[in-house]
N, C-alpha and C. Protein backbone atom coordinates (compact mmCIF):
# COMPACT_ATOMS: atom_id res chain seq x y z
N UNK A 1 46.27 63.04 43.14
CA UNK A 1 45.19 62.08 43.04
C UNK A 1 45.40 61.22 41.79
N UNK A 2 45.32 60.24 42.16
CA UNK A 2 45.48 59.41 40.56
C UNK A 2 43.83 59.43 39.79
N UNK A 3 44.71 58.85 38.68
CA UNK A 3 43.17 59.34 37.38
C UNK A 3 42.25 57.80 37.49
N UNK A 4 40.90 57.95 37.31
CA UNK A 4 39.98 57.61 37.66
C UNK A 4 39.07 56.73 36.36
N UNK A 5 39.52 57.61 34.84
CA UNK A 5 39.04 57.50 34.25
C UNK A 5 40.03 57.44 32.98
N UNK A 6 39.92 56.78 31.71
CA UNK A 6 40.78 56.94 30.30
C UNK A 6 39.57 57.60 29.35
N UNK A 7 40.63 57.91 28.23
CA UNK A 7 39.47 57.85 26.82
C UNK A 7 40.82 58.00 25.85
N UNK A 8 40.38 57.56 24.57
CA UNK A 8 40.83 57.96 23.29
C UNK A 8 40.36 58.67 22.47
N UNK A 9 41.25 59.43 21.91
CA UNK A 9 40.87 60.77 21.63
C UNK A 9 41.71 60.92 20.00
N UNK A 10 40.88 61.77 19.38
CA UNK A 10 42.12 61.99 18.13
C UNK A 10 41.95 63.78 18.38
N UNK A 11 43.34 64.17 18.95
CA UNK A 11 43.29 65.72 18.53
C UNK A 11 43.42 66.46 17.51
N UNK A 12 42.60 67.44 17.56
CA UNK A 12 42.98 68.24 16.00
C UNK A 12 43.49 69.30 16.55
N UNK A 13 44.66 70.01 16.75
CA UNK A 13 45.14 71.04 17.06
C UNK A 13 44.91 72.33 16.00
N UNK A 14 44.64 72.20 14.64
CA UNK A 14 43.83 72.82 13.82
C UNK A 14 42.93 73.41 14.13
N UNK A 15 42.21 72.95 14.72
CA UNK A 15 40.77 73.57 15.13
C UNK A 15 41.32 74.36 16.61
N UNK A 16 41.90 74.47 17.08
CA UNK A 16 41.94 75.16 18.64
C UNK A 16 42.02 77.05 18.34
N UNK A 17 42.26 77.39 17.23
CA UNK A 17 42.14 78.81 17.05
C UNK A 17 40.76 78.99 17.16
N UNK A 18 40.16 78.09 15.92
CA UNK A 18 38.58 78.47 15.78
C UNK A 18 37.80 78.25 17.22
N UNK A 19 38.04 77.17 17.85
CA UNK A 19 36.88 76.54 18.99
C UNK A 19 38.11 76.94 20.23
N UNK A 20 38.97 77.42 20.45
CA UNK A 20 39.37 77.60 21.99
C UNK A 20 38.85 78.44 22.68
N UNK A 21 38.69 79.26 22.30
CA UNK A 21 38.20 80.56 23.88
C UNK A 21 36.96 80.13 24.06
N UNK A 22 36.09 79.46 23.13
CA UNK A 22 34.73 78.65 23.69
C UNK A 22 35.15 78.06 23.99
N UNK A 23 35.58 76.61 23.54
CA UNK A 23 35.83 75.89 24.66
C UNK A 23 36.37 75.99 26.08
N UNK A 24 36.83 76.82 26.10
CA UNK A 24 37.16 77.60 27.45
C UNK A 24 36.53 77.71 28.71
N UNK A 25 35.21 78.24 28.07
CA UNK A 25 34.15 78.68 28.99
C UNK A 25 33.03 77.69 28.95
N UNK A 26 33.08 77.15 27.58
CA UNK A 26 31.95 76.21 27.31
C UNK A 26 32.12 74.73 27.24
N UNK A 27 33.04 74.07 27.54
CA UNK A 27 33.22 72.75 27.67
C UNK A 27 34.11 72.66 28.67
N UNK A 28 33.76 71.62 29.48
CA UNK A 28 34.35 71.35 30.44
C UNK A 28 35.41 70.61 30.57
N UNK A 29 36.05 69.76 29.40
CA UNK A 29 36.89 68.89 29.33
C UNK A 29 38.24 70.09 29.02
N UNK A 30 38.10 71.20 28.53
CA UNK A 30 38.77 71.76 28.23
C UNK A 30 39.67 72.33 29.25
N UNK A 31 39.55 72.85 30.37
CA UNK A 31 39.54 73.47 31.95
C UNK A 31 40.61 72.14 32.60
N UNK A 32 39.92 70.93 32.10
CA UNK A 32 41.06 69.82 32.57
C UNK A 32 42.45 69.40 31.79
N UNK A 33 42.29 70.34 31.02
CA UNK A 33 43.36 70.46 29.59
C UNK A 33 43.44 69.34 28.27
N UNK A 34 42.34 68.93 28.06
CA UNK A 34 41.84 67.86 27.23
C UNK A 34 41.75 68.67 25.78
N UNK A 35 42.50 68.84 25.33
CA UNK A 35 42.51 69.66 23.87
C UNK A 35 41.30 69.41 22.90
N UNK A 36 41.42 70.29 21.62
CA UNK A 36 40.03 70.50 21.31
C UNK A 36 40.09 68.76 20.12
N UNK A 37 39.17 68.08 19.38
CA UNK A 37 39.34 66.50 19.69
C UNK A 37 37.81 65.77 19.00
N UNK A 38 38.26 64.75 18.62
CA UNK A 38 37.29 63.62 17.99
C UNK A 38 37.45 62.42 19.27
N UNK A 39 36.42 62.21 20.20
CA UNK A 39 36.35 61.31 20.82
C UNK A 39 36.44 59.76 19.94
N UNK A 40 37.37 58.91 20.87
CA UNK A 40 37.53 57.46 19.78
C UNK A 40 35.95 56.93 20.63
N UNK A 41 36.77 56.69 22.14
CA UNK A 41 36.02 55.90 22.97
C UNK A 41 36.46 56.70 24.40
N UNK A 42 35.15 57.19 25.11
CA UNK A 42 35.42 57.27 26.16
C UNK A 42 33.80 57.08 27.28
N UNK A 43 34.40 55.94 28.14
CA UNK A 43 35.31 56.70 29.04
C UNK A 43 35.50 54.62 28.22
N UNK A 44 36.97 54.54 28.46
CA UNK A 44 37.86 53.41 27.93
C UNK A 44 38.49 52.91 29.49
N UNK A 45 38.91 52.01 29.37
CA UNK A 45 39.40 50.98 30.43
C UNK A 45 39.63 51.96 31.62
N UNK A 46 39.33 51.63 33.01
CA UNK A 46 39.87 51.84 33.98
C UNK A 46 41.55 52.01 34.15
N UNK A 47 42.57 53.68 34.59
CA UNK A 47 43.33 53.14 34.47
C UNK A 47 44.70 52.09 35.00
N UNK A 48 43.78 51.60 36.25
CA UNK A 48 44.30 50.63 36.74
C UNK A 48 44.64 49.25 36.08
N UNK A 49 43.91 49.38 34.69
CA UNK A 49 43.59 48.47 33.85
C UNK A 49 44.86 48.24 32.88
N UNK A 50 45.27 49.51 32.34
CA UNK A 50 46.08 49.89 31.08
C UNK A 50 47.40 49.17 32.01
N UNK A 51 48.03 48.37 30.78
CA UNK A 51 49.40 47.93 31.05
C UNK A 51 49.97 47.76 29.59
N UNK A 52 51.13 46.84 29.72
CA UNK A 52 51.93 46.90 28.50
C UNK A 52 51.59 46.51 27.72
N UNK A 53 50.09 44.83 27.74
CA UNK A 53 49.83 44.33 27.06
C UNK A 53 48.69 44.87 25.91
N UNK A 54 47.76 45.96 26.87
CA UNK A 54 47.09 46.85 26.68
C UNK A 54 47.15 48.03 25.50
N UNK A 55 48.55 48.57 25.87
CA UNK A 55 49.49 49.19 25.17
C UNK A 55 49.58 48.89 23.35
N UNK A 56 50.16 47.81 23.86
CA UNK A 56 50.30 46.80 22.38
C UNK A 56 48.58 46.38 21.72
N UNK A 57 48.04 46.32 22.07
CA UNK A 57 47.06 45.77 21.64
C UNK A 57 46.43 47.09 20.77
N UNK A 58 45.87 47.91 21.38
CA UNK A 58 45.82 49.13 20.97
C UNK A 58 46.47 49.64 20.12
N UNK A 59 48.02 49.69 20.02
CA UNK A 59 48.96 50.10 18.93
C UNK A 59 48.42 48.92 18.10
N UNK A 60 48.42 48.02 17.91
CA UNK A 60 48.06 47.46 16.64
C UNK A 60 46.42 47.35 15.73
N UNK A 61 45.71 47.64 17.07
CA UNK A 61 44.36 48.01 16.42
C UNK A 61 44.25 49.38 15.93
N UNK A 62 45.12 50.06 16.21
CA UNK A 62 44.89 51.67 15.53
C UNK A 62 45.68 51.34 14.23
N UNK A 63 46.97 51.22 14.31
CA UNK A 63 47.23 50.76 13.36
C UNK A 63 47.05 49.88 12.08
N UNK A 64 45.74 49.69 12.22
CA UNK A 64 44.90 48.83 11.22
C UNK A 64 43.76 49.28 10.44
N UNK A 65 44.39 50.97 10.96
CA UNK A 65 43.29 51.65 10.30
C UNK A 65 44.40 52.79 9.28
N UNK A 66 43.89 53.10 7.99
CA UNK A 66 44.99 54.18 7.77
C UNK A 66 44.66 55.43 7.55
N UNK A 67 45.68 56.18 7.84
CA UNK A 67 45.92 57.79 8.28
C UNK A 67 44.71 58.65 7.07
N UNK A 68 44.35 59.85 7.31
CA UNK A 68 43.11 59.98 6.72
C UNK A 68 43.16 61.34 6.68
N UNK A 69 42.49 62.14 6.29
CA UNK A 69 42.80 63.45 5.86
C UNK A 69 41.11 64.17 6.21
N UNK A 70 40.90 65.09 7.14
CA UNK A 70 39.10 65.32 7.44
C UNK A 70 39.24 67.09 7.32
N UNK A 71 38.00 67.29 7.10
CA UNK A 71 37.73 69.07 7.27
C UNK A 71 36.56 68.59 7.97
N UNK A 72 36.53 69.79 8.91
CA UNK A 72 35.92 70.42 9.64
C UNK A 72 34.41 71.01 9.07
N UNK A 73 33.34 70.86 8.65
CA UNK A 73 33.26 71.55 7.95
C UNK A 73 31.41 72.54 8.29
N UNK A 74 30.88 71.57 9.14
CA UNK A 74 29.44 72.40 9.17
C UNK A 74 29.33 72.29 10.80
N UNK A 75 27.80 73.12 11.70
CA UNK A 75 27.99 73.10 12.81
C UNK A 75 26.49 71.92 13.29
N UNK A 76 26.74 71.16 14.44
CA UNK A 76 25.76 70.59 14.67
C UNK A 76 25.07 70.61 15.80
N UNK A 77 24.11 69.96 16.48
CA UNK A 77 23.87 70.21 17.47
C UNK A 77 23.61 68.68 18.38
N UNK A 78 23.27 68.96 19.19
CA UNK A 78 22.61 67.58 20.08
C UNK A 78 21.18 68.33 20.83
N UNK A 79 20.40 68.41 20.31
CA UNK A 79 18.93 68.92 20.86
C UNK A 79 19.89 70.59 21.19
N UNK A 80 19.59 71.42 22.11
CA UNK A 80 19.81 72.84 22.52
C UNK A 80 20.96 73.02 23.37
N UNK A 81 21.63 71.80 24.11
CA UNK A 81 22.35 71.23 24.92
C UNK A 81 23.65 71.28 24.36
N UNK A 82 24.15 70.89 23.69
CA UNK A 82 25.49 70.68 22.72
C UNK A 82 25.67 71.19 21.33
N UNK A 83 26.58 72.24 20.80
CA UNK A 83 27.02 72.59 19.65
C UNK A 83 28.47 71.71 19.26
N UNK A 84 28.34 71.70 18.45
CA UNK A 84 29.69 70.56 17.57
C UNK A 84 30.21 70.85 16.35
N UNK A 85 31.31 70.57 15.95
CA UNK A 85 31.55 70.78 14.66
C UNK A 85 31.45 69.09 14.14
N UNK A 86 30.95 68.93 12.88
CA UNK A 86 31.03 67.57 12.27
C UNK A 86 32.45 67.68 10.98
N UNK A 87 33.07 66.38 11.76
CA UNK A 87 34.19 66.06 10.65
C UNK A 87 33.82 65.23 9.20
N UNK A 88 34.03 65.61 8.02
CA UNK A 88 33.81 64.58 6.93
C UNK A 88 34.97 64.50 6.22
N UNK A 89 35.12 62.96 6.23
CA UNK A 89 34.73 62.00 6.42
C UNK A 89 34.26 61.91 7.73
N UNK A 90 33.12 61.46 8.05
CA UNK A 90 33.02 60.43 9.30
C UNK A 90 33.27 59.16 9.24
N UNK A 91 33.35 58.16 8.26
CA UNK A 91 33.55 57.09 8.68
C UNK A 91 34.81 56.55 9.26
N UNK A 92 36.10 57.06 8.71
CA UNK A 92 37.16 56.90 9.69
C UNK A 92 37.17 56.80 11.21
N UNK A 93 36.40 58.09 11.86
CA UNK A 93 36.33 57.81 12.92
C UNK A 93 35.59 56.48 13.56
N UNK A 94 34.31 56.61 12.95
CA UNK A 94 33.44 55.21 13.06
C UNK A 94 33.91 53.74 12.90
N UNK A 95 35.63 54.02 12.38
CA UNK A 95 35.95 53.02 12.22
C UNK A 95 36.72 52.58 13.13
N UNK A 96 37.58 53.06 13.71
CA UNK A 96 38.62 53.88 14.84
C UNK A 96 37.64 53.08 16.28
N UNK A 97 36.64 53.86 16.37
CA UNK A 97 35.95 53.50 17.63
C UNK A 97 35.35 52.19 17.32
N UNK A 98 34.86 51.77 16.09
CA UNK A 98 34.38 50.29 15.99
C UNK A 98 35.71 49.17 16.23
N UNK A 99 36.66 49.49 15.72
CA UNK A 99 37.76 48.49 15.90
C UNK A 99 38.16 48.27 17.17
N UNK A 100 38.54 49.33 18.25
CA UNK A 100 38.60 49.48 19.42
C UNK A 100 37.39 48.71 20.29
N UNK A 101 36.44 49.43 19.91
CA UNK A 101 35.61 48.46 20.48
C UNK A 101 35.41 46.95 20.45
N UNK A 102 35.25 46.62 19.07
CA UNK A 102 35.49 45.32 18.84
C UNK A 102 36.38 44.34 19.68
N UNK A 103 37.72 44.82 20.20
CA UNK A 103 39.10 44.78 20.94
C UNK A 103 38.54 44.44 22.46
N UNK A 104 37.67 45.60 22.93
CA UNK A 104 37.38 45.68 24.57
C UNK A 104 35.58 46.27 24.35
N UNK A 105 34.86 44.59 23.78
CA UNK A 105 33.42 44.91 23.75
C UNK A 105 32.83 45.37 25.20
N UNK A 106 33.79 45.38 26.69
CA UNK A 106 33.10 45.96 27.96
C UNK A 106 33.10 47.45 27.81
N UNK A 107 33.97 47.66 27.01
CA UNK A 107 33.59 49.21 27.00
C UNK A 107 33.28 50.05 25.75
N UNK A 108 31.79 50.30 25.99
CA UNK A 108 31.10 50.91 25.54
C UNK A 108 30.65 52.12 25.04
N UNK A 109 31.16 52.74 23.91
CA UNK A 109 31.09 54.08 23.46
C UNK A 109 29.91 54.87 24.82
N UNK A 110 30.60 55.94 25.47
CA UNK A 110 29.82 57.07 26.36
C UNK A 110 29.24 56.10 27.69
N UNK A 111 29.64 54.87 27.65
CA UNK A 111 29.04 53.87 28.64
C UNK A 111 28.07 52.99 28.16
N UNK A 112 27.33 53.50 26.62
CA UNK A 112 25.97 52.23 26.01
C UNK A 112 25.06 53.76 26.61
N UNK A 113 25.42 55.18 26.59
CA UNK A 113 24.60 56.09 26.76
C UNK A 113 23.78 56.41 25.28
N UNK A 114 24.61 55.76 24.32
CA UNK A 114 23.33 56.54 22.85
C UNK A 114 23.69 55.28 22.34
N UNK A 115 22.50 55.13 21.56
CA UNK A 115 22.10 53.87 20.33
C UNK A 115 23.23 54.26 19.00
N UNK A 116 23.55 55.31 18.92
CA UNK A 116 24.93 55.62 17.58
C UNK A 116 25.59 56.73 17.89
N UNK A 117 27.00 56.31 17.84
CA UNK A 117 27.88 56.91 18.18
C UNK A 117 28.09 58.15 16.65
N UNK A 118 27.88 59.39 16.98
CA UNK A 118 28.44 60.59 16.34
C UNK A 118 29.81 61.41 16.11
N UNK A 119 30.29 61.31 14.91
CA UNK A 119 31.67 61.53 15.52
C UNK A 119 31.47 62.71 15.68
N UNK A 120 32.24 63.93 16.29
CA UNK A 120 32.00 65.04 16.68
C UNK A 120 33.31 65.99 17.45
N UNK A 121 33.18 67.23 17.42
CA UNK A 121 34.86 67.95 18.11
C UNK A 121 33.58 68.89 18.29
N UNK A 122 33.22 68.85 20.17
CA UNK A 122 32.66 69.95 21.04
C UNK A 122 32.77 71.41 20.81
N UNK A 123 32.34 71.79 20.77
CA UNK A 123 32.62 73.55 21.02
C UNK A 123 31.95 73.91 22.50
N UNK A 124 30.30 73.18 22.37
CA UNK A 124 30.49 73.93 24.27
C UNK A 124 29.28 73.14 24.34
N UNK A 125 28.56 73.19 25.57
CA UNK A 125 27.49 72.54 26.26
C UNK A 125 27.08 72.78 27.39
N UNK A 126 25.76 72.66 27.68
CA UNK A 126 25.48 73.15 28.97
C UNK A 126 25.25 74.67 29.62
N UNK A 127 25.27 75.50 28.19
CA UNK A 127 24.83 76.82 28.40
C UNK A 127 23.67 77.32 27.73
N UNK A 128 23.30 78.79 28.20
CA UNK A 128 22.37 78.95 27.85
C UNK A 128 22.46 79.01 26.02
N UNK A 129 21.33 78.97 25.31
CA UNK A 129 21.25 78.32 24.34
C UNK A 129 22.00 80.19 23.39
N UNK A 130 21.40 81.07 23.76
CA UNK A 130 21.75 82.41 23.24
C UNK A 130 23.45 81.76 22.63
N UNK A 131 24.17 81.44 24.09
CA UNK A 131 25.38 81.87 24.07
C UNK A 131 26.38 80.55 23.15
N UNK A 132 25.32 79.60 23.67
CA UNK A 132 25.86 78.49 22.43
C UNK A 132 25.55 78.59 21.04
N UNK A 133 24.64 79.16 20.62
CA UNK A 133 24.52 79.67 19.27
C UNK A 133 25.43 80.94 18.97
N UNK A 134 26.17 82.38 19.73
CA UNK A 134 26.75 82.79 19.60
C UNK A 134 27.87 82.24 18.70
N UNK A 135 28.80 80.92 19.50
CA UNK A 135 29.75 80.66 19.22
C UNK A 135 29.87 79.31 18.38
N UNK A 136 28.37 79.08 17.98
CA UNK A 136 28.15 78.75 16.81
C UNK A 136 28.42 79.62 15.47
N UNK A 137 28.00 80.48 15.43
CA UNK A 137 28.05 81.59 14.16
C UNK A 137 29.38 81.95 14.23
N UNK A 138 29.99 81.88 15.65
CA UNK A 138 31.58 82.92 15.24
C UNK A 138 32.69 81.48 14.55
N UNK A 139 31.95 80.14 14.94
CA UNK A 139 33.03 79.02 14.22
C UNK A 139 32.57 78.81 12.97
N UNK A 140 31.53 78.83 12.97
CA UNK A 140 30.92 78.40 11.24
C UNK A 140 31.80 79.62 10.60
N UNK A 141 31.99 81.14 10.69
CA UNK A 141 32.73 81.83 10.14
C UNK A 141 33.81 81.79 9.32
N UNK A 142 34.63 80.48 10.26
CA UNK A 142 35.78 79.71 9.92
C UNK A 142 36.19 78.56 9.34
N UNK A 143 35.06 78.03 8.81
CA UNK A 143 35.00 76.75 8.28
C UNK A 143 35.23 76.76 6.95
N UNK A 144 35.70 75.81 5.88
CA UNK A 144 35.91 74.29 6.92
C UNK A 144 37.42 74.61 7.67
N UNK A 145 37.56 73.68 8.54
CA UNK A 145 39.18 73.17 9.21
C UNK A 145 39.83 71.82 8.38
N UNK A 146 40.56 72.20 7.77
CA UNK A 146 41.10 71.09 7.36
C UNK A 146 42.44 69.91 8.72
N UNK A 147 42.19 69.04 8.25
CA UNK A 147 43.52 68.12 9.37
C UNK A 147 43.53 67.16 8.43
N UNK A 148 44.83 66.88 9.12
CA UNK A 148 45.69 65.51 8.93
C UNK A 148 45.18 64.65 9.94
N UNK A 149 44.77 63.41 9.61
CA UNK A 149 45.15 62.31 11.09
C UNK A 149 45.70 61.42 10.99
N UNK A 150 46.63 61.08 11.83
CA UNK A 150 47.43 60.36 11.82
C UNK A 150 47.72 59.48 13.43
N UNK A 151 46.97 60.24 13.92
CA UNK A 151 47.76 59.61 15.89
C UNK A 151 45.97 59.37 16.15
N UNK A 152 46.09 58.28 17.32
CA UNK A 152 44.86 58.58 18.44
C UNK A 152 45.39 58.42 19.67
N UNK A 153 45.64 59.03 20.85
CA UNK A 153 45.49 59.44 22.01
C UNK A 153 45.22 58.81 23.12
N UNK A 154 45.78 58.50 23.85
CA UNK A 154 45.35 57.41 25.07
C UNK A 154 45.30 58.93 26.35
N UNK A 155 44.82 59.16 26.86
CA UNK A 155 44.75 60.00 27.86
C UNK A 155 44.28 59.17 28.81
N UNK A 156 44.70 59.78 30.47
CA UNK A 156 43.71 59.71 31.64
C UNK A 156 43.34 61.12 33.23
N UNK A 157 42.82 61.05 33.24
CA UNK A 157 42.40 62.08 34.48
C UNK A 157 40.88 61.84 35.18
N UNK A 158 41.12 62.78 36.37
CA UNK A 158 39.92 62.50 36.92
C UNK A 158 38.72 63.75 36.22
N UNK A 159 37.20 63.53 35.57
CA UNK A 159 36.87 64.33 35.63
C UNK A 159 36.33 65.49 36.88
N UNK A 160 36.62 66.80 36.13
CA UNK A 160 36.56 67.87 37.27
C UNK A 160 38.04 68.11 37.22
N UNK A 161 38.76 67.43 37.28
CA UNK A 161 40.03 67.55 37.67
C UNK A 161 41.65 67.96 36.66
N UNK A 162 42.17 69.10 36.53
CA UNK A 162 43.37 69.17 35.45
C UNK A 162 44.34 68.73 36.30
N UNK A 163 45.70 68.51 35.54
CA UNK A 163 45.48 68.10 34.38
C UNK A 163 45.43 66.14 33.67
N UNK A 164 44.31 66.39 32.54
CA UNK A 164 44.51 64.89 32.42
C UNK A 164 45.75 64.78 31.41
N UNK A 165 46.44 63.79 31.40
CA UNK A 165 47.67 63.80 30.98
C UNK A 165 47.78 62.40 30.17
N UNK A 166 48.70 62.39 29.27
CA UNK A 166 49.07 61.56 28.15
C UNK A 166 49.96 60.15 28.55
N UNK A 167 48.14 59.05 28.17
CA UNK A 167 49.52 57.84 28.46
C UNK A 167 50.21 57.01 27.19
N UNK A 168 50.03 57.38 26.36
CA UNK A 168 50.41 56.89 25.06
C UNK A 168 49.98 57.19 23.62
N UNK A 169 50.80 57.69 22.61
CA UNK A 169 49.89 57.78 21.08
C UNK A 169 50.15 56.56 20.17
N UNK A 170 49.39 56.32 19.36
CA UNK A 170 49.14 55.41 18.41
C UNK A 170 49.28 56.00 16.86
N UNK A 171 50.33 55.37 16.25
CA UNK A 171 49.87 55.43 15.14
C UNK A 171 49.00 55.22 14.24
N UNK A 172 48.37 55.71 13.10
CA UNK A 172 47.56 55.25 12.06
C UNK A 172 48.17 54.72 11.10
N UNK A 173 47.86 53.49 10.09
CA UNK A 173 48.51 53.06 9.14
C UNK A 173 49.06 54.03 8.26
N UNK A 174 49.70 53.41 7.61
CA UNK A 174 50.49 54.25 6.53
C UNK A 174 50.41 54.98 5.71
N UNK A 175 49.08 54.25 4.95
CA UNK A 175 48.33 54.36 4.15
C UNK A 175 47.06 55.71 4.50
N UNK A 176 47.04 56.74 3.15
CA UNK A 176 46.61 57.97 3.76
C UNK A 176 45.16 57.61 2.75
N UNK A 177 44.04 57.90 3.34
CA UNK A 177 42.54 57.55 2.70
C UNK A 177 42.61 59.64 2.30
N UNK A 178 41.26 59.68 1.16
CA UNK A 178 41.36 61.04 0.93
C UNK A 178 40.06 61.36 1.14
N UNK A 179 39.52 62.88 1.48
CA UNK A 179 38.24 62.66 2.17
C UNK A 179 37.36 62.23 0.75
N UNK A 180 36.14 62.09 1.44
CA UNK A 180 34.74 61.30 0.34
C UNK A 180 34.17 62.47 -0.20
């Protein structure tokens, strides 16, 4: 089946010890093999859309941002519904998804679903609240996560569907920011 849907993504492979076996059970993007992750923009162009010019455009708007250094460091929530870890710095990311956006104003952080975009790396959602607070306490245990960033992620797949698979990475400028 071809993929249906894109997003940009910055992975933190850092964090997949602490947040994988939840994410496992508790996020669904995970099951489609979408690693554990700072959403840039999704859901991003149709990918009937993405071509070479696309490509390029993107490589140079990421690239206009520079490489940045984040921990992991407290747990958050979205009402009872969603547990998260928050990255600080946030504004990097905020910057990442504002530039992008700026690029392709039709597409709209989550679709134009929230008034401010949060940066955020899931741990789970959609369960009962016991079990999302569980694996709240067992990640806060582990905190902070430190990362490097340096890439953002072009992915596409259908949701529901593994695996979504890699259509291109982007560099970050050169230039390394240190957290705030």
């Amino acid at each position: 089946m071809e993929p249906t849907q894109t997003a940009l993504i910055v992975p933190i492979p850092e964090a997949e010890e602490a947040v994988g076996r939840f994410r496992e059970s508790l996020d669904a993007a995970a099951s489609w093999g979408v690693p554990a992750h700072v959403t840039v923009l999704y859901p991003f162009l149709p990918p009937q859309q993405i071509n070479h010019r696309t490509l390029a455009v993107l490589r140079e708007t990421i690239a206009g941002i520079p490489r940045f250094d984040v921990a992991l460091t407290h747990i958050g929530w979205f009402g009872d519904a969603v547990v998260w870890l928050a990255p600080q710095p946030d504004r990097p990311f905020r910057d990442l998804t504002a530039a992008v956006w700026q690029r392709y104003p039709e597409v709209a952080p989550y679709g134009g679903a929230h008034t401010e975009v949060v940066p955020h790396l899931t741990i789970g959602h959609d369960a009962p609240k016991p079990t999302l607070s569980h694996a709240a306490e067992t990640v806060a245990a582990q905190l902070p996560i430190n990362a490097a960033v340096d890439m953002v992620r072009l992915i596409a797949g259908t949701p529901g569907l593994s695996p979504w698979r890699t259509v291109g990475e982007f560099p970050l400028g050169a230039d390394r920011q240190q957290p705030a």
